[in-house]
Protein backbone atom coordinates (compact mmCIF):
# COMPACT_ATOMS: atom_id res chain seq x y z
CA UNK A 1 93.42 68.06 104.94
CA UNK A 2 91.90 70.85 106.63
CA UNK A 3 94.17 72.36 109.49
CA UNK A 4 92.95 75.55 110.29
CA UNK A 5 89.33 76.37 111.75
CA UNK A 6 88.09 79.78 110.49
CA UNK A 7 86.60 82.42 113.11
CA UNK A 8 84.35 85.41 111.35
CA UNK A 9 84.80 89.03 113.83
CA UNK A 10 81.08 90.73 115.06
CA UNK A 11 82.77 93.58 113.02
CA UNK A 12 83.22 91.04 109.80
CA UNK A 13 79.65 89.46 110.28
CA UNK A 14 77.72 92.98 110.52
CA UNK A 15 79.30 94.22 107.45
CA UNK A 16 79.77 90.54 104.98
CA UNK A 17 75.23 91.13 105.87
CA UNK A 18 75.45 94.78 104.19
CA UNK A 19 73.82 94.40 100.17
CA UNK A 20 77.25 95.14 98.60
CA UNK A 21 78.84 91.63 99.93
CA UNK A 22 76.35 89.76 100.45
CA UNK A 23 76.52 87.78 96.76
CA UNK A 24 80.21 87.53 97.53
CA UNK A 25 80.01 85.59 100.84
CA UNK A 26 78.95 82.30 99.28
CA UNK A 27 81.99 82.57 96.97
CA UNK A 28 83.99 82.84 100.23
CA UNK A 29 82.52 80.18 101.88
CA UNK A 30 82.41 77.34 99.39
CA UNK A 31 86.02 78.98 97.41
CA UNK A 32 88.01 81.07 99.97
CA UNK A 33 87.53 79.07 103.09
CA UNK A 34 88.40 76.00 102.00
CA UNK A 35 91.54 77.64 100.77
CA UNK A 36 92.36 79.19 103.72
CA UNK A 37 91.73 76.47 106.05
CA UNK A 38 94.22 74.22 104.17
CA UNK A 39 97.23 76.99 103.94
CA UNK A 40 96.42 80.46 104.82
CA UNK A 41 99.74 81.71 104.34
CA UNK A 42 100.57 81.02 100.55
CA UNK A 43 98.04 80.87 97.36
CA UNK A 44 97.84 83.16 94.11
CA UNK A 45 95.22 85.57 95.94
CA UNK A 46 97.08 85.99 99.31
CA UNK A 47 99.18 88.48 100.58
CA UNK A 48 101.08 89.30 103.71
CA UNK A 49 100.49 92.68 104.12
CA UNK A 50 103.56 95.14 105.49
CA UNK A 51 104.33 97.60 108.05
CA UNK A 52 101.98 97.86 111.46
CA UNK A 53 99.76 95.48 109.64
CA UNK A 54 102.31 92.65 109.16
CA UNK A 55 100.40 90.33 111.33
CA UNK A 56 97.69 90.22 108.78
CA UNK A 57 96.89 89.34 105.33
CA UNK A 58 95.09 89.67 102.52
CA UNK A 59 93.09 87.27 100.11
CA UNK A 60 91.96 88.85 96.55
CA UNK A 61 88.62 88.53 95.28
CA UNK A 62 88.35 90.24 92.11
CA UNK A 63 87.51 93.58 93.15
CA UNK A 64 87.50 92.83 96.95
CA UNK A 65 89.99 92.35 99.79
CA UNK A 66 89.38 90.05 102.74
CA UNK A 67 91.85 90.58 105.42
CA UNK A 68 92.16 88.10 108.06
CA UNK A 69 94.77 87.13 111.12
CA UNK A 70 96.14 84.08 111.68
CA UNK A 71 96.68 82.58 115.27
CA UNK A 72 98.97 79.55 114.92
CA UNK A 73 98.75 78.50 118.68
CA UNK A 74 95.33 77.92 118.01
CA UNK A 75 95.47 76.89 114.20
CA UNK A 76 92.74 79.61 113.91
CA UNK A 77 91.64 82.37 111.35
CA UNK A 78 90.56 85.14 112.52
CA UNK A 79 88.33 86.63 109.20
CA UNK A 80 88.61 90.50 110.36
CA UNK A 81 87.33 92.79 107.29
CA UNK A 82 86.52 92.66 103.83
CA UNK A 83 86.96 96.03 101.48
CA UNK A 84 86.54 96.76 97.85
CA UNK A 85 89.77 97.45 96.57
CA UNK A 86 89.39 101.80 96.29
CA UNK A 87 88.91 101.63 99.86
CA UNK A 88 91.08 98.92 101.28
CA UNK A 89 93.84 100.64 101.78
CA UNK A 90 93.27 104.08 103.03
């Protein structure tokens, strides 16, 4: 059963439209949403990440990090950024 609705940031949309992702965001929509939307908080690919940035997490696509928020008031996802993996975590 899907729980959680997924929301996609301006700053996520304007940057999943960029060439480099663009292949990738039909693997997160038919794979990685349907994931998320049943348990966003545990799965082989996620990650709570640590620190100032312990409200968010991390889902692994091979090469590529999607980082989203999760507002459990509002059993919503907030989709925030997605990064190859060199430059996630600068």
């Amino acid at each position: 059963m899907d729980n959680f609705k997924i929301a996609e940031t301006d700053s996520f949309v304007k940057k999943i439209n960029e060439s480099e992702f663009k292949k990738l965001y039909k693997k997160i929509q038919n794979y990685v949403y349907p994931m998320l939307k049943r348990n966003p908080y545990f799965g082989p690919n996620i990650k709570r990440l640590k620190g100032e940035f312990s409200d968010f997490y991390r889902y692994r696509i091979g090469d590529y990090r999607l980082f989203y928020k999760i507002e459990n008031d509002k059993i919503l996802i907030f989709i925030v950024d997605i990064k190859h993996r060199k430059d996630a975590y600068d």
